[in-house]
N, C-alpha and C. Protein backbone atom coordinates (compact mmCIF):
# COMPACT_ATOMS: atom_id res chain seq x y z
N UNK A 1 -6.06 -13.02 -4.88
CA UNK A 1 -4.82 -13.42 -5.51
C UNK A 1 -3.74 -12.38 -5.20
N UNK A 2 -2.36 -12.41 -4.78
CA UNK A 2 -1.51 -12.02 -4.43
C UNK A 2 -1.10 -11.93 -5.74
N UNK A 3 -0.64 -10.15 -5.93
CA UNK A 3 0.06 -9.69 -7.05
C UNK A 3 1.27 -9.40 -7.07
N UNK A 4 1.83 -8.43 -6.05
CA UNK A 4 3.41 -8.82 -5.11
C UNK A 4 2.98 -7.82 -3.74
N UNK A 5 4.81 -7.77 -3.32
CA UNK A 5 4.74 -7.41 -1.98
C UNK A 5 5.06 -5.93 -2.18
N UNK A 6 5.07 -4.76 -1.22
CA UNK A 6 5.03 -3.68 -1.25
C UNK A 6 6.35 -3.76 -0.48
N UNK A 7 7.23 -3.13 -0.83
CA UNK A 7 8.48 -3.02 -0.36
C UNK A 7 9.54 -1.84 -0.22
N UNK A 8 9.74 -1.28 1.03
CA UNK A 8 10.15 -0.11 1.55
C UNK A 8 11.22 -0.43 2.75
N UNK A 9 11.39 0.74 3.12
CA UNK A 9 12.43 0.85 4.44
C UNK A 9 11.09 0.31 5.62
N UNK A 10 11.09 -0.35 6.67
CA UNK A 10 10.46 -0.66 7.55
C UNK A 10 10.90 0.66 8.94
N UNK A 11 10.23 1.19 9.74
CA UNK A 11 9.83 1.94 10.38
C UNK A 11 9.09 1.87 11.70
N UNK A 12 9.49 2.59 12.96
CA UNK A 12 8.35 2.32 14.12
C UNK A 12 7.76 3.99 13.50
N UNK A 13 6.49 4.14 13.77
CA UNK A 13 5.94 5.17 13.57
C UNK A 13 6.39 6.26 14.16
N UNK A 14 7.22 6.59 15.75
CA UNK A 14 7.84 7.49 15.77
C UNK A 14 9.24 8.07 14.62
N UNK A 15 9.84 7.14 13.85
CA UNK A 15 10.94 7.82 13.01
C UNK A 15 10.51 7.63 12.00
N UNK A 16 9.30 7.60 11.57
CA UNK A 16 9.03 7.66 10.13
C UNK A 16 8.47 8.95 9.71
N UNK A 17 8.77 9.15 8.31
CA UNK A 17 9.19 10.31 7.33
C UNK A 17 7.48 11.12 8.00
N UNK A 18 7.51 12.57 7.79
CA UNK A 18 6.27 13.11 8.14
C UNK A 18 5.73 13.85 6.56
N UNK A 19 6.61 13.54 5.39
CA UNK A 19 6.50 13.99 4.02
C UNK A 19 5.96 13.18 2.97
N UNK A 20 6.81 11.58 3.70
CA UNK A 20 6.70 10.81 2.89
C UNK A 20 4.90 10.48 1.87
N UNK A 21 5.42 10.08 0.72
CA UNK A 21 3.42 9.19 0.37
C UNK A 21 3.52 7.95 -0.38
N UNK A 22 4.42 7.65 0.42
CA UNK A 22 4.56 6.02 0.11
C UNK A 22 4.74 5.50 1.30
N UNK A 23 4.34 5.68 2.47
CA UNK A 23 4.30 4.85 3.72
C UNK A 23 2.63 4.05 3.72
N UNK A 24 2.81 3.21 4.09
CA UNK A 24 1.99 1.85 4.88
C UNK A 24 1.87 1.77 5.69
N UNK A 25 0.95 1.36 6.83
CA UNK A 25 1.15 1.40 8.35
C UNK A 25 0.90 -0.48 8.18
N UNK A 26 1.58 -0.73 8.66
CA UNK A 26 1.21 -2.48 8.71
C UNK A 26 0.24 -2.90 10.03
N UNK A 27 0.05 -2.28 10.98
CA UNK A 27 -0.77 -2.23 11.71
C UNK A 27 -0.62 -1.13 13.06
N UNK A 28 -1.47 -0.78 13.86
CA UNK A 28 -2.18 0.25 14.69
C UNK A 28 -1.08 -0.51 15.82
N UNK A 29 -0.94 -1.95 16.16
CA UNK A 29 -0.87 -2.66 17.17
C UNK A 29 1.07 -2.63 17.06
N UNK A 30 1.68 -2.94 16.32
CA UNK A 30 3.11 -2.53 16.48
C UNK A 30 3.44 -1.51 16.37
N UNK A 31 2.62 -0.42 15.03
CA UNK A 31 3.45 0.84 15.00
C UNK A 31 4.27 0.67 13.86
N UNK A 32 4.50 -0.43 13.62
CA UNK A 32 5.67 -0.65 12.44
C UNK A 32 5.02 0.24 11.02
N UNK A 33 5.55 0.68 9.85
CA UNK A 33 5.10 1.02 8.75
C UNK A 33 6.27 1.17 7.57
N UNK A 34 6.04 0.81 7.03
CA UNK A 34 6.95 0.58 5.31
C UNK A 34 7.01 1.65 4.59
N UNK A 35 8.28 2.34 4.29
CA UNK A 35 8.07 3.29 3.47
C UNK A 35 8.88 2.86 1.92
N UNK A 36 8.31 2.91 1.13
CA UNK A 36 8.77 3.19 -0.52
C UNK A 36 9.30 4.43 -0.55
N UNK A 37 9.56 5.37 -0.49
CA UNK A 37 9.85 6.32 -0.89
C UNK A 37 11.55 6.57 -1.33
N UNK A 38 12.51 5.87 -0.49
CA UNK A 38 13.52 5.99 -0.76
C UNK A 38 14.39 4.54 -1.26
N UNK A 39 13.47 3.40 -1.16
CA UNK A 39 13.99 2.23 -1.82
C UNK A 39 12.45 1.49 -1.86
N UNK A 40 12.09 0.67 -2.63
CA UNK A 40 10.78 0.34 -3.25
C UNK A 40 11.16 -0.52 -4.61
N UNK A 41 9.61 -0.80 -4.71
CA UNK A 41 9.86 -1.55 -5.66
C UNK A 41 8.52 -1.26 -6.90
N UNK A 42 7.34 -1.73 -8.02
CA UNK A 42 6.59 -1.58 -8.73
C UNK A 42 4.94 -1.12 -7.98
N UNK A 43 5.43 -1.80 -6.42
CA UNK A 43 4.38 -1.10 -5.63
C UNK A 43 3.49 0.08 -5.86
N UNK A 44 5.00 1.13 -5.25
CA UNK A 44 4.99 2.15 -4.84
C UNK A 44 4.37 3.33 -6.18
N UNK A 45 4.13 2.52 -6.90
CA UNK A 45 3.16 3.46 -8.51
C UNK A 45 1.88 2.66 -8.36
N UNK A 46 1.57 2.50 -7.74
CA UNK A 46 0.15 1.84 -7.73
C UNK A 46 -1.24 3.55 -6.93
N UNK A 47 -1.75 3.87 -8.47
CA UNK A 47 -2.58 4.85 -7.82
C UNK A 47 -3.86 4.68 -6.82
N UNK A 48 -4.07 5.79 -6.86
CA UNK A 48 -5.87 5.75 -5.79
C UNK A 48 -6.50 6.15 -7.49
N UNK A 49 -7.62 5.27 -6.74
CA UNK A 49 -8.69 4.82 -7.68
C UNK A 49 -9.41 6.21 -8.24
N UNK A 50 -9.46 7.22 -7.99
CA UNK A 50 -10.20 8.44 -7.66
C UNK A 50 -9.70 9.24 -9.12
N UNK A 51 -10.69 9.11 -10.01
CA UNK A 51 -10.27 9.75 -11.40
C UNK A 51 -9.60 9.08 -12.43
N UNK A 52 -9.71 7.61 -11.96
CA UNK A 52 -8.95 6.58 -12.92
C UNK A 52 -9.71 5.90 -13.23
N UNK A 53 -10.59 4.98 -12.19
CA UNK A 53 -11.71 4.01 -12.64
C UNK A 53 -12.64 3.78 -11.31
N UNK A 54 -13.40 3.25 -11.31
CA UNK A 54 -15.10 3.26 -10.39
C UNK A 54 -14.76 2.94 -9.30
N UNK A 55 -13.89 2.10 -8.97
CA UNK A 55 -13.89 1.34 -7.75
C UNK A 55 -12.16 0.64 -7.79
N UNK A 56 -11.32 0.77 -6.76
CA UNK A 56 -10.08 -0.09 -6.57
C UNK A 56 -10.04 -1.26 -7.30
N UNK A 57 -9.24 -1.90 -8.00
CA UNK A 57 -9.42 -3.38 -7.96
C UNK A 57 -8.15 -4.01 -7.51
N UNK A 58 -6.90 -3.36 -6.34
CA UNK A 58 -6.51 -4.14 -5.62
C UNK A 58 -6.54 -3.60 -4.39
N UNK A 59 -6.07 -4.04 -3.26
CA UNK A 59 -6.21 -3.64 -1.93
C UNK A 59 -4.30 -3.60 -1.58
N UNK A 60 -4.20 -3.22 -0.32
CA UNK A 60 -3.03 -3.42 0.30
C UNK A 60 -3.51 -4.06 1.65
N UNK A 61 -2.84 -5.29 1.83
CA UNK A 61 -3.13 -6.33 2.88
C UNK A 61 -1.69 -7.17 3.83
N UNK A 62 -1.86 -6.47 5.18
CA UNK A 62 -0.73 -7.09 5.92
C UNK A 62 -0.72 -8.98 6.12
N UNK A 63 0.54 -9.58 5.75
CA UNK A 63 0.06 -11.01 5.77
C UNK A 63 1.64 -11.63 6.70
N UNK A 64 1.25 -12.85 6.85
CA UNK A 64 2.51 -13.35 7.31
C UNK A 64 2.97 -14.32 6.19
N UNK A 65 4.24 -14.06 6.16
CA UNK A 65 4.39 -15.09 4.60
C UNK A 65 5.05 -16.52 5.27
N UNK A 66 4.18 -17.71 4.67
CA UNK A 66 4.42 -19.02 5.18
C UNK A 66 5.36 -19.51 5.03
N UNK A 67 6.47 -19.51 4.14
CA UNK A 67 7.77 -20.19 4.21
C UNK A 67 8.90 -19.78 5.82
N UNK A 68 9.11 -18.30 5.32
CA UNK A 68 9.66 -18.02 6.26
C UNK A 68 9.25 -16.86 7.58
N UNK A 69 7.68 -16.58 7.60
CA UNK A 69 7.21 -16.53 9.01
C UNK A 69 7.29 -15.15 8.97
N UNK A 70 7.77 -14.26 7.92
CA UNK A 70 8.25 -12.75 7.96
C UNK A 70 6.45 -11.72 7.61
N UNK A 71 6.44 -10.96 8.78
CA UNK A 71 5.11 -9.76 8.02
C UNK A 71 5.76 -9.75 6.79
N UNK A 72 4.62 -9.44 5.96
CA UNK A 72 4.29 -8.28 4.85
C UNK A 72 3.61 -7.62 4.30
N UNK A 73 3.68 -6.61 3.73
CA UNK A 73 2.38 -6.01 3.19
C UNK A 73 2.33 -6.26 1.57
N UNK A 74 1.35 -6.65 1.26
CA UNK A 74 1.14 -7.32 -0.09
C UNK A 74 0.25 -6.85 -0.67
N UNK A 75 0.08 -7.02 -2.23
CA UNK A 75 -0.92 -5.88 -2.91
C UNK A 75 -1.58 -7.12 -3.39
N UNK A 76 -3.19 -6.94 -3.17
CA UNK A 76 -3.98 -8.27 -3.51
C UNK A 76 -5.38 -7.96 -4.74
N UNK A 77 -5.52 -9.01 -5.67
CA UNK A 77 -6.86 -7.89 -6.10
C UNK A 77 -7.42 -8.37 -5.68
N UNK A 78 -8.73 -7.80 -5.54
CA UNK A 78 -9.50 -6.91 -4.58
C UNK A 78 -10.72 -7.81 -5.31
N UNK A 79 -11.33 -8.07 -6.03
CA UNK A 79 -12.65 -8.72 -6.75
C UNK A 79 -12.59 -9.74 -8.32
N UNK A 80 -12.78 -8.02 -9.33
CA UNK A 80 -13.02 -9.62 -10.56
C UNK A 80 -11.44 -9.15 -11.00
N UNK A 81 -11.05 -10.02 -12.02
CA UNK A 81 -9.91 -10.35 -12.61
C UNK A 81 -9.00 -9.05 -13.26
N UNK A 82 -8.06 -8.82 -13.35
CA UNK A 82 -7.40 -7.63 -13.94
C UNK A 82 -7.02 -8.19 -14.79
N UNK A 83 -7.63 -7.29 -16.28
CA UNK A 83 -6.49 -7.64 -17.59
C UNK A 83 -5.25 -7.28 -17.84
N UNK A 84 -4.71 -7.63 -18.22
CA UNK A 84 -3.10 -7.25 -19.08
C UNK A 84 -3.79 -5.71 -19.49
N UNK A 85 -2.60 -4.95 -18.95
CA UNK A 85 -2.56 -3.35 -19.17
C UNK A 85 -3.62 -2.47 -18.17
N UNK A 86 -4.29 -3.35 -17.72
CA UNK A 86 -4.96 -2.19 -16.86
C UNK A 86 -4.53 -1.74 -15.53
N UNK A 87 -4.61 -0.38 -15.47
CA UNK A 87 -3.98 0.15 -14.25
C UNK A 87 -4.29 -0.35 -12.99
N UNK A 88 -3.32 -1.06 -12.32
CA UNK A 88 -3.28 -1.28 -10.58
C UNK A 88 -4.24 0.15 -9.61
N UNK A 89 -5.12 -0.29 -9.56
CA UNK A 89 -5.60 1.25 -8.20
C UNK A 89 -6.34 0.54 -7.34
N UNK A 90 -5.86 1.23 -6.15
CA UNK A 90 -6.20 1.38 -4.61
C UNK A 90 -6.97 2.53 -4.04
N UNK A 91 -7.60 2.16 -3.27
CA UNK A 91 -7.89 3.15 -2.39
C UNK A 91 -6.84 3.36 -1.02
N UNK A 92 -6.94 4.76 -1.42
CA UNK A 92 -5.39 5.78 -0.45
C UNK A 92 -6.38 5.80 0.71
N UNK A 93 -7.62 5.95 1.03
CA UNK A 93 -8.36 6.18 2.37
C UNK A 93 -8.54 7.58 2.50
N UNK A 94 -9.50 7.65 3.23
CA UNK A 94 -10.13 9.49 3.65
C UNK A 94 -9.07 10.22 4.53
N UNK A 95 -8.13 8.96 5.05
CA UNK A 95 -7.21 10.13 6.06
C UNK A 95 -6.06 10.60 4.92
N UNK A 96 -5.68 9.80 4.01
CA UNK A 96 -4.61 10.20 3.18
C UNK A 96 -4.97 11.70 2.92
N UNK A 97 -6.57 11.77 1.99
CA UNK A 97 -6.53 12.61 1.46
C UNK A 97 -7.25 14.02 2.38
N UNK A 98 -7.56 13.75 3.65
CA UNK A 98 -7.33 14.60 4.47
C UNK A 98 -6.59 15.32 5.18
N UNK A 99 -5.53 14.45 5.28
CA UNK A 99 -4.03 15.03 5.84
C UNK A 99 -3.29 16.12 4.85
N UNK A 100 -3.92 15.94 3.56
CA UNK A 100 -3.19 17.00 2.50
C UNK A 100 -4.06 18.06 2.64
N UNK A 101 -5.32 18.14 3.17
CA UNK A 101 -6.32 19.24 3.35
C UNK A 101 -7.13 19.27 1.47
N UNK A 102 -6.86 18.09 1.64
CA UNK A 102 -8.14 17.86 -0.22
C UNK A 102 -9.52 17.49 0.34
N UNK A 103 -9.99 16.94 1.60
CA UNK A 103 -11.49 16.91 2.21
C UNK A 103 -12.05 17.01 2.86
């Protein structure tokens, strides 16, 4: 189930921020990547799962949206159902938290 879209400045990977931690890579194959950091939307507070609860229960997933044909990256959950009030978490991935020198 689609929860919303993740929404940032769009980017080729050469001019994107080298600080930023709200970038997305939408895929390996354009290069393109989304950054929140300087315009965003409820996304961009969505934590890593790591000290919050057991396992993610949404993902971040590149899609093409069917009306009007545009990429996006969209925040989806991930398995069983999310209640009212419980925290949105993702997994950030081993490179996130390698690139900060945390593993």
């Amino acid at each position: 189930m689609h929860v919303l879209d993740y929404i940032g400045q769009v980017h080729l990977a050469a001019t994107a921020s080298t600080t930023s931690d709200y970038i997305l890579s939408f895929d390996r194959v354009t290069g393109l990547s989304v950054d929140a950091a300087q315009a965003g939307n409820e996304g961009r507070f969505i934590n890593d799962f790591r000290g919050v609860a057991a396992k993610p229960n949404v993902e971040f997933e590149t899609y093409r949206d069917a009306k009007t044909g545009e990429v996006k990256m969209g925040v989806w959950v991930g398995g069983k159902e999310i209640r009212k009030g419980e925290e949105l978490c993702v997994s950030y991935g081993k490179g996130f938290w390698k690139e900060r020198g945390l593993i």
